[in-house]
PDB file of N, CA and C in Angstrom:
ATOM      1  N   UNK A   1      -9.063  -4.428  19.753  1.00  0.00           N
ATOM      2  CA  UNK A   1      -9.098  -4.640  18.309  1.00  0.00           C
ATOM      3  C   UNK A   1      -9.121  -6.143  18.057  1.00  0.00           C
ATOM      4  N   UNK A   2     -10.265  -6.212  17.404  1.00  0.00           N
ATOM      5  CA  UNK A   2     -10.167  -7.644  16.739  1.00  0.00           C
ATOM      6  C   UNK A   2      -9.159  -8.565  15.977  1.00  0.00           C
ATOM      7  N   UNK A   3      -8.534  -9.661  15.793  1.00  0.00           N
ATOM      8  CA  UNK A   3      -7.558 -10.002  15.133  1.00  0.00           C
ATOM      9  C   UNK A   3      -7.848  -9.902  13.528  1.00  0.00           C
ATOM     10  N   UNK A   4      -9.132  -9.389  12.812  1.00  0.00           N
ATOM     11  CA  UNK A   4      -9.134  -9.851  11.845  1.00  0.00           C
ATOM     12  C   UNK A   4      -9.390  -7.851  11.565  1.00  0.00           C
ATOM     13  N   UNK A   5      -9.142  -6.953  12.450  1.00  0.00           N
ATOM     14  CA  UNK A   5      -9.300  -5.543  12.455  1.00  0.00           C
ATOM     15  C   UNK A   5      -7.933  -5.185  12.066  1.00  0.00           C
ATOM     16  N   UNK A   6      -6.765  -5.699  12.560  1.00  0.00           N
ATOM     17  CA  UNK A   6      -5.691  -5.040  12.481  1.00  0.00           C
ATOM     18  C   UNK A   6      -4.754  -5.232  11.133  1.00  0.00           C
ATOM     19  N   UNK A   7      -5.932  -5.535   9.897  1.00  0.00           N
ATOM     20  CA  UNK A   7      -5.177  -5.986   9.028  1.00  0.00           C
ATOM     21  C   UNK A   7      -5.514  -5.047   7.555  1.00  0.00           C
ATOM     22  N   UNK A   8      -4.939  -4.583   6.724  1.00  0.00           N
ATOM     23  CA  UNK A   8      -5.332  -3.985   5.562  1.00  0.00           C
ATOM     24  C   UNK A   8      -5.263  -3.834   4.233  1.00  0.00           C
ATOM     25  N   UNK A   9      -5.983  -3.492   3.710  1.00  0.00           N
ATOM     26  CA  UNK A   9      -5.713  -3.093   1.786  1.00  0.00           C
ATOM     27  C   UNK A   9      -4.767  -1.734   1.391  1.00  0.00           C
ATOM     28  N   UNK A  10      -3.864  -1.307   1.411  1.00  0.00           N
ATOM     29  CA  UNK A  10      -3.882   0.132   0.455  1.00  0.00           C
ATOM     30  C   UNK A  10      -3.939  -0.144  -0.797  1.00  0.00           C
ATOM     31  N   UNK A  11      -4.640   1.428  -1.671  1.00  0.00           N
ATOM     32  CA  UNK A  11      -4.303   1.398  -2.960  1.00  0.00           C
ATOM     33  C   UNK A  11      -3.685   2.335  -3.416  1.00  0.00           C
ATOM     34  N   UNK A  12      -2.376   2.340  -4.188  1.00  0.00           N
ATOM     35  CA  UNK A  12      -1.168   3.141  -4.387  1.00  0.00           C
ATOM     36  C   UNK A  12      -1.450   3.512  -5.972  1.00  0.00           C
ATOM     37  N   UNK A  13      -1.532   4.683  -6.446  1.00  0.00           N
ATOM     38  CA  UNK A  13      -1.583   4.744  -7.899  1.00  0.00           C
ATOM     39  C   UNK A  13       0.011   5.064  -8.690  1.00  0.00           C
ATOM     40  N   UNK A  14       0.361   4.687  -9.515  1.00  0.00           N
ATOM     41  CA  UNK A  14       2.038   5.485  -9.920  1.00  0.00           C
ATOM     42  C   UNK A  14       2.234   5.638 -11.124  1.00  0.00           C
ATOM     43  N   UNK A  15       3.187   6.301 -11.901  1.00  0.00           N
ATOM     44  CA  UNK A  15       3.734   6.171 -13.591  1.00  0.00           C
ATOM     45  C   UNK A  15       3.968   4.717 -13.198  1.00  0.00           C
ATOM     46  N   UNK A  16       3.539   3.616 -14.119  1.00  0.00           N
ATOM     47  CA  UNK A  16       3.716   2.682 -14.687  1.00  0.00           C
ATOM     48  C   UNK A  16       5.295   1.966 -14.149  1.00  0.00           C
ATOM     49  N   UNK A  17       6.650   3.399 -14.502  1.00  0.00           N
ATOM     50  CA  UNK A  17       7.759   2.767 -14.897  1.00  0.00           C
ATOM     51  C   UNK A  17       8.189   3.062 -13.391  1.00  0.00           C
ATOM     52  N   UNK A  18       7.578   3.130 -12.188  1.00  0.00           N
ATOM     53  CA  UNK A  18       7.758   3.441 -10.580  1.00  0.00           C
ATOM     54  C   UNK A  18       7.283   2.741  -9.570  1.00  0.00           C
ATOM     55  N   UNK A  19       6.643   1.897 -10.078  1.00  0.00           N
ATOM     56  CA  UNK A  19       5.750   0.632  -9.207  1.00  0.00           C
ATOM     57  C   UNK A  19       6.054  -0.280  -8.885  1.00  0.00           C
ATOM     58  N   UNK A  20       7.591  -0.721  -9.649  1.00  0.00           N
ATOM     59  CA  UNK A  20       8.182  -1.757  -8.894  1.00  0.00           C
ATOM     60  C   UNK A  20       8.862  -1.285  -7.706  1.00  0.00           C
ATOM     61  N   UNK A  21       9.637  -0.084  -8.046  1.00  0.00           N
ATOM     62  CA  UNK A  21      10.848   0.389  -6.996  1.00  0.00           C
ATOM     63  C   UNK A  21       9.903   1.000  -5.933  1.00  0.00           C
ATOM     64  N   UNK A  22       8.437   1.285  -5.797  1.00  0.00           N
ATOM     65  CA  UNK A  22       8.070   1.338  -4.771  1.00  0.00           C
ATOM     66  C   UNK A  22       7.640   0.402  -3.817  1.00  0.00           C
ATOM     67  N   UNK A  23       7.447  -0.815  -4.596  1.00  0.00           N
ATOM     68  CA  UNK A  23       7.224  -2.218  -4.093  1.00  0.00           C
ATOM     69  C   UNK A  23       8.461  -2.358  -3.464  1.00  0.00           C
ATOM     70  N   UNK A  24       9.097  -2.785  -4.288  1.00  0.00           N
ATOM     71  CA  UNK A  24      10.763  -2.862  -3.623  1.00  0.00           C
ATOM     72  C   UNK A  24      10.485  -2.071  -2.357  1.00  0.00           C
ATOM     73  N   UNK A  25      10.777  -0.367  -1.904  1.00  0.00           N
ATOM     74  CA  UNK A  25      11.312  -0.318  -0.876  1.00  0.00           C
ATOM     75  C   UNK A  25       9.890  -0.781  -0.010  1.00  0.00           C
ATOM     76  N   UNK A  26       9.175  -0.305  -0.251  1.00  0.00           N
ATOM     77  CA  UNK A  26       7.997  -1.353   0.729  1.00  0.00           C
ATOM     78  C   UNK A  26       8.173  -2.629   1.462  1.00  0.00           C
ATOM     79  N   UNK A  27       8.767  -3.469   0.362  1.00  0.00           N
ATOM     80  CA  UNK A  27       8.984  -4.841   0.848  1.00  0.00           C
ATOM     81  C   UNK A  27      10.097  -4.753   1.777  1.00  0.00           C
ATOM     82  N   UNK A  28      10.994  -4.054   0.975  1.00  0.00           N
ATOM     83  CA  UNK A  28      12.458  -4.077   1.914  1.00  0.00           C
ATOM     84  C   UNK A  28      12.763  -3.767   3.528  1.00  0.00           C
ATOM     85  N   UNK A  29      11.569  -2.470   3.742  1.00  0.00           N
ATOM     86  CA  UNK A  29      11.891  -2.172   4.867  1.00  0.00           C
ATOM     87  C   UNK A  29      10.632  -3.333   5.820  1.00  0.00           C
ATOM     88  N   UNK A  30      10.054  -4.091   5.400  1.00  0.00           N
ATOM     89  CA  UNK A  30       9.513  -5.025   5.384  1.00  0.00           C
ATOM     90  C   UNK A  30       7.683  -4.235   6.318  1.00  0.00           C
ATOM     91  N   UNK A  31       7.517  -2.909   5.371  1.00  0.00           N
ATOM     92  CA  UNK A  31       6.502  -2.647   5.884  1.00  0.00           C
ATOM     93  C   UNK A  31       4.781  -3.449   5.146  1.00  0.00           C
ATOM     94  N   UNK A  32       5.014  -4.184   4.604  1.00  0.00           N
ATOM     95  CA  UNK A  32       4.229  -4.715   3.689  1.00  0.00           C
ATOM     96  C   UNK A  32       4.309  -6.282   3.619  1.00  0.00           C
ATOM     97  N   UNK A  33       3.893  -6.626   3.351  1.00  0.00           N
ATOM     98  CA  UNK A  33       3.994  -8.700   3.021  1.00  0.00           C
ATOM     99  C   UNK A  33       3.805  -9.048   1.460  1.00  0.00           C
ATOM    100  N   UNK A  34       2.458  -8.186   0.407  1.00  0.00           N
ATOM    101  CA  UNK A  34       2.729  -8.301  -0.432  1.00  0.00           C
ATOM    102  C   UNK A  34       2.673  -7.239  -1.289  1.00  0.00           C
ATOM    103  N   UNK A  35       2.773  -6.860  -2.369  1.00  0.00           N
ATOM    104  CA  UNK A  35       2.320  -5.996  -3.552  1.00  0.00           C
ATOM    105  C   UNK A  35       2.156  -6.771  -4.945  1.00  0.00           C
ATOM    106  N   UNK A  36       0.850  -6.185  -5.017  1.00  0.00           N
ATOM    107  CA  UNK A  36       0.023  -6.695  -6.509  1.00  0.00           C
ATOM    108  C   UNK A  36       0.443  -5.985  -7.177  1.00  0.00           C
ATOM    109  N   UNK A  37       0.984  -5.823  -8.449  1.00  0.00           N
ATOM    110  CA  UNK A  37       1.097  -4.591  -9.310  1.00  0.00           C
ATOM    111  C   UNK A  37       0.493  -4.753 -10.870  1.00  0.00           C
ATOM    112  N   UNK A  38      -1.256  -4.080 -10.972  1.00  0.00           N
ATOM    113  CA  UNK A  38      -1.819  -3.871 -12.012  1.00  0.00           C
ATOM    114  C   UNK A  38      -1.087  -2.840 -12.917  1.00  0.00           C
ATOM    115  N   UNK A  39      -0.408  -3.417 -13.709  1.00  0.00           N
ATOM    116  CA  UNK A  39       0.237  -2.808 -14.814  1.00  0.00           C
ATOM    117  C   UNK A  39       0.088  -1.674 -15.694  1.00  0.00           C
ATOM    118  N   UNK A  40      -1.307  -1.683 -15.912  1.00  0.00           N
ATOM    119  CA  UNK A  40      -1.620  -0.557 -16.673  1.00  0.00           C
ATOM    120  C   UNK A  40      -3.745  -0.267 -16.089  1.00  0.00           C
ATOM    121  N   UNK A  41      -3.776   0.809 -15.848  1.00  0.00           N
ATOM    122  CA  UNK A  41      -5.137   1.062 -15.448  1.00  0.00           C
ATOM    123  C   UNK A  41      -5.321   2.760 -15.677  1.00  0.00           C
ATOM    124  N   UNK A  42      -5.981   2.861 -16.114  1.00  0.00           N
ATOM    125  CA  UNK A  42      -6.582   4.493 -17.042  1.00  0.00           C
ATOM    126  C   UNK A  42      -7.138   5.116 -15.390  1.00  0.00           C
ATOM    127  N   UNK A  43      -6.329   6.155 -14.828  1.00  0.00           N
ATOM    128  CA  UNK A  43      -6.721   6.985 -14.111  1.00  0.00           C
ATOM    129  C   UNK A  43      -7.489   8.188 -14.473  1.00  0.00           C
ATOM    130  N   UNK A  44      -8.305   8.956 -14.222  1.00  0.00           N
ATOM    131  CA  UNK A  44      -9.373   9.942 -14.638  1.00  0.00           C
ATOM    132  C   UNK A  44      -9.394  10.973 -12.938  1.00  0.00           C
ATOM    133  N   UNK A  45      -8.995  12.039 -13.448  1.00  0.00           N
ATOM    134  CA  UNK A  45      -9.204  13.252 -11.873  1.00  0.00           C
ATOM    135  C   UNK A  45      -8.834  14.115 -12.154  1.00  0.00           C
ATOM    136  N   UNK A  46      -9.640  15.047 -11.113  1.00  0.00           N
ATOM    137  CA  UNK A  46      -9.115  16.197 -11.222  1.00  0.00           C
ATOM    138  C   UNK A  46      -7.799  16.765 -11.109  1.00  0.00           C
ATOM    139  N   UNK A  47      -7.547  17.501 -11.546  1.00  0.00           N
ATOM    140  CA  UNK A  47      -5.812  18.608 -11.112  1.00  0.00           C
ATOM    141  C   UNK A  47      -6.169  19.910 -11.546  1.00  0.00           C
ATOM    142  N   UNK A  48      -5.899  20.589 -10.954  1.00  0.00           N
ATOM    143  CA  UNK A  48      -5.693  21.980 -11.106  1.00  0.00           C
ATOM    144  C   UNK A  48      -6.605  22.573 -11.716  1.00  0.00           C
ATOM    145  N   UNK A  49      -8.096  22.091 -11.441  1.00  0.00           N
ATOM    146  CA  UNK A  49      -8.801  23.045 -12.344  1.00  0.00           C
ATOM    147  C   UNK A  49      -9.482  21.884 -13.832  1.00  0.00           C
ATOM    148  N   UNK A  50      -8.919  21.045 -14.165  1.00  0.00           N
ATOM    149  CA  UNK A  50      -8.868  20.214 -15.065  1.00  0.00           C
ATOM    150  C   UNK A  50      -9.094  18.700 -15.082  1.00  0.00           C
ATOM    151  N   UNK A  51      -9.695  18.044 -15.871  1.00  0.00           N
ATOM    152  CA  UNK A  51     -10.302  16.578 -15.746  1.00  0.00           C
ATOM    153  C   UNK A  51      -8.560  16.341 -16.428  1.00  0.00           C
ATOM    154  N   UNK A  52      -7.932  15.260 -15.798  1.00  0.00           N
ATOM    155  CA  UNK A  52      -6.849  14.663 -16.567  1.00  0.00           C
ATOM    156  C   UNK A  52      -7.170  13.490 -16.694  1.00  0.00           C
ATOM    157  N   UNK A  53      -6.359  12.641 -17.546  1.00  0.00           N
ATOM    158  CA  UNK A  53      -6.399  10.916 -17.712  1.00  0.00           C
ATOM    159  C   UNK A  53      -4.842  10.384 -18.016  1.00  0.00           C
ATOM    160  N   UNK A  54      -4.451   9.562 -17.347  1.00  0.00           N
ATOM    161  CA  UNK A  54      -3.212   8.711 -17.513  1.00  0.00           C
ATOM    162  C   UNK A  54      -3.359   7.443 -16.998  1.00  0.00           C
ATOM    163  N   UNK A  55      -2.707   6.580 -17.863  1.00  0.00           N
ATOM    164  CA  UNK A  55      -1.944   5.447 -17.508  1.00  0.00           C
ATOM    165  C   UNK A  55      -1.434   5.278 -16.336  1.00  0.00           C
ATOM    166  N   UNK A  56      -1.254   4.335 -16.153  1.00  0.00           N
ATOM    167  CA  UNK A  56      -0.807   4.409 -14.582  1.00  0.00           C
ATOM    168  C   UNK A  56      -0.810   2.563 -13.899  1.00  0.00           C
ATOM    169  N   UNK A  57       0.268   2.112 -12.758  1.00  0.00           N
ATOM    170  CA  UNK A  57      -0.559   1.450 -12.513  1.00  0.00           C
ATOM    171  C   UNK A  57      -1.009   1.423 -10.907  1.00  0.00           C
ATOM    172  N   UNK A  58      -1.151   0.217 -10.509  1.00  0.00           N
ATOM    173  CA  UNK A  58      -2.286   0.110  -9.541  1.00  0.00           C
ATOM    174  C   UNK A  58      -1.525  -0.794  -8.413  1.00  0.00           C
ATOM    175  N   UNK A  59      -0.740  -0.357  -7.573  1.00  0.00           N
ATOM    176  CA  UNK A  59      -0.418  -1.083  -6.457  1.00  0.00           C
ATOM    177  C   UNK A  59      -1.325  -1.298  -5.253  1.00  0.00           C
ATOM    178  N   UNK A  60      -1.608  -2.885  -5.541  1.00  0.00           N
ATOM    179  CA  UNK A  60      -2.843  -3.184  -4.376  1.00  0.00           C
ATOM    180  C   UNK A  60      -1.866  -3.962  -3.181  1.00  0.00           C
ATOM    181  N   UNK A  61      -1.705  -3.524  -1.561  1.00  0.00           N
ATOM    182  CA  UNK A  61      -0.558  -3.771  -0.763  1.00  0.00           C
ATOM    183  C   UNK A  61      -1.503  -4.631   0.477  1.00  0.00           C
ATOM    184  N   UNK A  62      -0.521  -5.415   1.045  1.00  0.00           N
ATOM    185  CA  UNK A  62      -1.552  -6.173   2.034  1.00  0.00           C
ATOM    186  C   UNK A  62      -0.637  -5.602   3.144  1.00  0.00           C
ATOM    187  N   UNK A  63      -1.248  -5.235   4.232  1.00  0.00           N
ATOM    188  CA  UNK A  63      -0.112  -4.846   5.667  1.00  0.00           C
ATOM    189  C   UNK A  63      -1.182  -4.839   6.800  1.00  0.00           C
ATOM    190  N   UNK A  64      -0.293  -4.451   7.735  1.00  0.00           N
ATOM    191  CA  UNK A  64      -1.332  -3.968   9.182  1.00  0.00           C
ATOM    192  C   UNK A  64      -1.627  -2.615   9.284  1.00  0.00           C
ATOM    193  N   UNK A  65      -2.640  -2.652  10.016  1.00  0.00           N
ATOM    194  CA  UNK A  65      -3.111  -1.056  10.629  1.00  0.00           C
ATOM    195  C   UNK A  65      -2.207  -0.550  11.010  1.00  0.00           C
ATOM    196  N   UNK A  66      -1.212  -1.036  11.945  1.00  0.00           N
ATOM    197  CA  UNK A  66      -0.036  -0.370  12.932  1.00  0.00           C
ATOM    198  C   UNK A  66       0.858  -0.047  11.906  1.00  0.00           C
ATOM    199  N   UNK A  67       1.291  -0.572  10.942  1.00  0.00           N
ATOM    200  CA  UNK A  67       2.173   0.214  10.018  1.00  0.00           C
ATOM    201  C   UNK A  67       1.222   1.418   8.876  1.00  0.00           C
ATOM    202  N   UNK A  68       0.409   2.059   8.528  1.00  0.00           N
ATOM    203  CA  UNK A  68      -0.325   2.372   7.568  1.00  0.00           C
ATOM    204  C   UNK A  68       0.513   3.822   7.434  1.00  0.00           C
ATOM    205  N   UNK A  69       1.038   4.245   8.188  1.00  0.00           N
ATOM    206  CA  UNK A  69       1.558   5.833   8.557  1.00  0.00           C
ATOM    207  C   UNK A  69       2.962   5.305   8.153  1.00  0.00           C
ATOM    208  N   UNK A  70       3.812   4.506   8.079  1.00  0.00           N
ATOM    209  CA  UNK A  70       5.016   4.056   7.797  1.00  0.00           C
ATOM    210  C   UNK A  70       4.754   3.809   6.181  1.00  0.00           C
ATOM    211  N   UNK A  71       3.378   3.185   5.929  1.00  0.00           N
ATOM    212  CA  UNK A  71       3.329   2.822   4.251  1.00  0.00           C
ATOM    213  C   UNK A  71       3.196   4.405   3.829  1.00  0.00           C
ATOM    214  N   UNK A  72       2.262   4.890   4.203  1.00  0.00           N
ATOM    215  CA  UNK A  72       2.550   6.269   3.768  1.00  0.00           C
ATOM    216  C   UNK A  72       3.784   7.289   3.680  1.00  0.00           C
ATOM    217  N   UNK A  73       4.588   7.116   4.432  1.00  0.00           N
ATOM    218  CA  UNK A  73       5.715   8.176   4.457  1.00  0.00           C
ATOM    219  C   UNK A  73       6.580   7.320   3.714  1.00  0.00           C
ATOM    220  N   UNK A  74       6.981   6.229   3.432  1.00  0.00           N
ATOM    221  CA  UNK A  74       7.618   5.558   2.196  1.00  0.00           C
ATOM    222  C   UNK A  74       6.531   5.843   1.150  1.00  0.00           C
ATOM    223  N   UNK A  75       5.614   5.684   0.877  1.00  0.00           N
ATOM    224  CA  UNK A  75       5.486   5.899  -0.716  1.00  0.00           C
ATOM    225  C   UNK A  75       5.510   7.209  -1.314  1.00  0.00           C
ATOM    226  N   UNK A  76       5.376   8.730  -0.353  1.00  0.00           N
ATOM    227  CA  UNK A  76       5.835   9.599  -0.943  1.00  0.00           C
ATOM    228  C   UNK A  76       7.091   9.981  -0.878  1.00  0.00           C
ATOM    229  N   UNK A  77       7.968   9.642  -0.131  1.00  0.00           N
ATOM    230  CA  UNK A  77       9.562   9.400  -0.498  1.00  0.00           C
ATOM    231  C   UNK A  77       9.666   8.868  -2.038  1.00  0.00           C
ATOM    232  N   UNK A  78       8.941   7.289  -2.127  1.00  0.00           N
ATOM    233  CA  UNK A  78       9.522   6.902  -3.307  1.00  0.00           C
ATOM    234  C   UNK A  78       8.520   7.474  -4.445  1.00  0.00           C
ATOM    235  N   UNK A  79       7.942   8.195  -4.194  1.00  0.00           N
ATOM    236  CA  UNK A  79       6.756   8.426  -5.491  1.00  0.00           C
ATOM    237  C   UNK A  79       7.506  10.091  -6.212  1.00  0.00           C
ATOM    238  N   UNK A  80       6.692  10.130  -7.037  1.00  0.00           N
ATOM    239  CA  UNK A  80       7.204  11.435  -7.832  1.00  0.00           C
ATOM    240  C   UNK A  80       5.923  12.154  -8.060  1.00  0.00           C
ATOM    241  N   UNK A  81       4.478  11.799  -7.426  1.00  0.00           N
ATOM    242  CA  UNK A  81       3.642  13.157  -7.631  1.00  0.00           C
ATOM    243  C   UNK A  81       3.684  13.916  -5.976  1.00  0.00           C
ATOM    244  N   UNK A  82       3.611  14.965  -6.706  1.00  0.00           N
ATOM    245  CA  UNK A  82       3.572  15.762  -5.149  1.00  0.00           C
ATOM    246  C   UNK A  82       2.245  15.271  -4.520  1.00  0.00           C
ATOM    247  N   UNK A  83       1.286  14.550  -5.284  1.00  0.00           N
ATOM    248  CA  UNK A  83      -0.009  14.414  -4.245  1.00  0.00           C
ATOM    249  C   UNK A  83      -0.895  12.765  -4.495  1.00  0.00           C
ATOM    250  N   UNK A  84       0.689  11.670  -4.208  1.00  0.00           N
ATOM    251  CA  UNK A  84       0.468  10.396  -4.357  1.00  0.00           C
ATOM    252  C   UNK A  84      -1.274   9.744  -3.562  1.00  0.00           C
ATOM    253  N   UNK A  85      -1.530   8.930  -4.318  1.00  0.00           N
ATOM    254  CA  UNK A  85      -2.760   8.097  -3.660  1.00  0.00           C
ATOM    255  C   UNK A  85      -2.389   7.158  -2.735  1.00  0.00           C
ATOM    256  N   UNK A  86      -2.496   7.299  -1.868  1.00  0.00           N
ATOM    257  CA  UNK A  86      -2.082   6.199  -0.792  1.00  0.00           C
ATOM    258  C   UNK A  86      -3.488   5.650   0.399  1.00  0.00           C
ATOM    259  N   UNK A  87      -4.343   5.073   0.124  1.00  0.00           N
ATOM    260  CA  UNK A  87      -5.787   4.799   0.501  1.00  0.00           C
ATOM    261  C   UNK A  87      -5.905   3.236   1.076  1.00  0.00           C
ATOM    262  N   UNK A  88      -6.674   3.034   2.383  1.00  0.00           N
ATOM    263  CA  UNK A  88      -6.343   2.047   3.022  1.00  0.00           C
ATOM    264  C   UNK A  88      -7.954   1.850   3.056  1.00  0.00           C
ATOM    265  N   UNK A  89      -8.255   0.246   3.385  1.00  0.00           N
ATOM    266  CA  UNK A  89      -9.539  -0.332   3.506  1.00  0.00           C
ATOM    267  C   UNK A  89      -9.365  -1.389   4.684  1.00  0.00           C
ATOM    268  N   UNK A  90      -9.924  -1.783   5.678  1.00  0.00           N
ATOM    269  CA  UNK A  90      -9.600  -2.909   6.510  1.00  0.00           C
ATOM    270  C   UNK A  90     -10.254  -4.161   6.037  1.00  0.00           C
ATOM    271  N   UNK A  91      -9.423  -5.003   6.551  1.00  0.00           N
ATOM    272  CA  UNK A  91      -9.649  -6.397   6.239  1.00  0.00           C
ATOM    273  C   UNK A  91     -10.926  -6.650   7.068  1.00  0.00           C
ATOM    274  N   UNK A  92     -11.777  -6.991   6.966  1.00  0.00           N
ATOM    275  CA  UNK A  92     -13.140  -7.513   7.626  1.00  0.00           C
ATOM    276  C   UNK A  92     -12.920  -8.839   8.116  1.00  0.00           C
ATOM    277  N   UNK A  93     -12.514  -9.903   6.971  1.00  0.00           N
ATOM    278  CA  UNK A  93     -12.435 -11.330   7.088  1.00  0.00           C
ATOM    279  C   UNK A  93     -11.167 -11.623   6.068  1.00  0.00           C
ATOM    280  N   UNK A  94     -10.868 -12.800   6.203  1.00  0.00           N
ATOM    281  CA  UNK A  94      -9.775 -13.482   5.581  1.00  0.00           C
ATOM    282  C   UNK A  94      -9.374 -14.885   6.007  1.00  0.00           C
ATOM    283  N   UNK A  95      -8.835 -15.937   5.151  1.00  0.00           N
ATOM    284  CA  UNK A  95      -7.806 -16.298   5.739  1.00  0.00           C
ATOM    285  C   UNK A  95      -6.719 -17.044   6.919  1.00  0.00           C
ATOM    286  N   UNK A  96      -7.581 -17.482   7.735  1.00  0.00           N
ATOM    287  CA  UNK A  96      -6.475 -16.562   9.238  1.00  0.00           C
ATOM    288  C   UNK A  96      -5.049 -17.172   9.185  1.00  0.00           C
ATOM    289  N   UNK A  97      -4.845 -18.079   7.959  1.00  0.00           N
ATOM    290  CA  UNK A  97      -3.225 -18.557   7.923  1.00  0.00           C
ATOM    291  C   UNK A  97      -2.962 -17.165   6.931  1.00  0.00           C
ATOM    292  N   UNK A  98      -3.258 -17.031   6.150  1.00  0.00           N
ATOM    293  CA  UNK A  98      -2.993 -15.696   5.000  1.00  0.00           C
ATOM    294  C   UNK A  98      -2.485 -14.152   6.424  1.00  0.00           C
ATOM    295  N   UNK A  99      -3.101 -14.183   7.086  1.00  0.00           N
ATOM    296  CA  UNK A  99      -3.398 -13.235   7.966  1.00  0.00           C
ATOM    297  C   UNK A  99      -2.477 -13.207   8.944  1.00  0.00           C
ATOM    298  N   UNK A 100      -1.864 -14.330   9.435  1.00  0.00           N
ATOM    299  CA  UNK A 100      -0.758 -14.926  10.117  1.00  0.00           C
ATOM    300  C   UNK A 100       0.197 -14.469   9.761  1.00  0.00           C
ATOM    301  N   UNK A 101       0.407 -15.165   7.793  1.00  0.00           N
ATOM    302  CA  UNK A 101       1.768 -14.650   7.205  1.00  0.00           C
ATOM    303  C   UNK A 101       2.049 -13.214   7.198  1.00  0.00           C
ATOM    304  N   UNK A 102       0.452 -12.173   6.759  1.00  0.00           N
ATOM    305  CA  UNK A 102       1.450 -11.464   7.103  1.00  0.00           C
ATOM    306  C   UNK A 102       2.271 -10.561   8.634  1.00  0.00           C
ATOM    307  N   UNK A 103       1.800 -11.062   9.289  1.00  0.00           N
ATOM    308  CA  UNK A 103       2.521 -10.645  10.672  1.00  0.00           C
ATOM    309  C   UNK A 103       3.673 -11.239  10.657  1.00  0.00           C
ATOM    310  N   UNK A 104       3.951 -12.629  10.407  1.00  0.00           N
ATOM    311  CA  UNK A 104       5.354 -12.945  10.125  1.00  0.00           C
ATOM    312  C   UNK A 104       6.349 -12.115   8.664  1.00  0.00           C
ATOM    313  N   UNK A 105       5.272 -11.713   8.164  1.00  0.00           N
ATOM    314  CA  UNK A 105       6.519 -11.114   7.081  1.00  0.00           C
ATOM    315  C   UNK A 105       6.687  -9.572   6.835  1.00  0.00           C
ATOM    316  N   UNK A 106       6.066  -9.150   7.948  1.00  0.00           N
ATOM    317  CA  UNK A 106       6.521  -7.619   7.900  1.00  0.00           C
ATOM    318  C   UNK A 106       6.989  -6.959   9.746  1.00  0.00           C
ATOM    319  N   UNK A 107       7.269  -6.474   9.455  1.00  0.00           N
ATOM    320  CA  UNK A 107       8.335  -5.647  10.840  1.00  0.00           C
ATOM    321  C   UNK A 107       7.886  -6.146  12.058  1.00  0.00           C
ATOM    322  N   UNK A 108       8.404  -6.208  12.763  1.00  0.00           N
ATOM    323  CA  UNK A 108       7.831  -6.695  14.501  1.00  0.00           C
ATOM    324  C   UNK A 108       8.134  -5.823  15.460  1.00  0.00           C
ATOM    325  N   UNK A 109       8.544  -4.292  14.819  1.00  0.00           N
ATOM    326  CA  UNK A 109       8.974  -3.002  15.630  1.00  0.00           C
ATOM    327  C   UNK A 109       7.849  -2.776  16.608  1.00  0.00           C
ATOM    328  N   UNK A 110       6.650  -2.842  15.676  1.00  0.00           N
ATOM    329  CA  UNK A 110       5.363  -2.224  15.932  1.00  0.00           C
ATOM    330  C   UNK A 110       4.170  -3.144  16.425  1.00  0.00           C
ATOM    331  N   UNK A 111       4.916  -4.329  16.376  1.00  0.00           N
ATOM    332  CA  UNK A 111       3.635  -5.293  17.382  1.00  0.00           C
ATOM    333  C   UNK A 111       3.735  -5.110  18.807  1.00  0.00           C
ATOM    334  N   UNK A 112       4.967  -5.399  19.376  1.00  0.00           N
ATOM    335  CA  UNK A 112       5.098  -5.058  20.892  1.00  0.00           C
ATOM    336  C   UNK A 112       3.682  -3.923  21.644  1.00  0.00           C
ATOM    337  N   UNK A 113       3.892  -2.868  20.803  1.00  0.00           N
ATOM    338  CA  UNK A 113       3.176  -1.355  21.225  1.00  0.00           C
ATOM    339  C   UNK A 113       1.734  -1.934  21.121  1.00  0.00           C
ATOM    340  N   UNK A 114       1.341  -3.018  20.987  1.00  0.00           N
ATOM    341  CA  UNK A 114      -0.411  -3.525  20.808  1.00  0.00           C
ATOM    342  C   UNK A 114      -0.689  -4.135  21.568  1.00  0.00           C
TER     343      UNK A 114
END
């Protein structure tokens, strides 16, 4: 894996008034380096049969590949839909001090194993 492969985007959708405290534990257990949090963004999808629309906002998260399964099982802990968005994109290019930080600022459980 390339150094500029092991790095990523998720995008987290939530009620508005839940996007910090999922940032929070994100940050805390230090699976993440940062979270963007778009405040308000008009979601549109299906459910059950039905076009819905809500408010919502938009947690854009910077982390590694090696944690992506750790960002996932924290955000449906901290989330409240039974069928949270949790969607990852890889980093292509970046950075490479940006890219650095975040290996220094999230867990070092999971670098060893690479």
């Amino acid at each position: 894996m390339s150094l500029l492969a092991k790095y990523c985007v998720a995008y987290v959708t939530s009620p508005i008034r839940i996007a910090e405290s999922i940032a929070k534990a994100l940050l805390t257990q230090k699976l993440v380096a940062c979270v963007n949090i778009v405040p308000q963004v008009k979601s549109m999808y299906w459910w059950e049969g039905q076009i819905c629309s809500d408010e919502e906002a938009l947690l854009i998260i910077k982390t590694r590949k090696d944690l992506q399964q750790q960002v996932i099982e924290c955000v449906i802990k901290n989330h409240e839909y039974s069928v949270p968005e949790v969607i990852f994109m890889d980093i292509s290019e970046g950075n490479q001090d940006y890219l650095k930080w975040i290996d220094q600022s999230t867990t070092n459980d999971t670098l060893s194993n690479n």
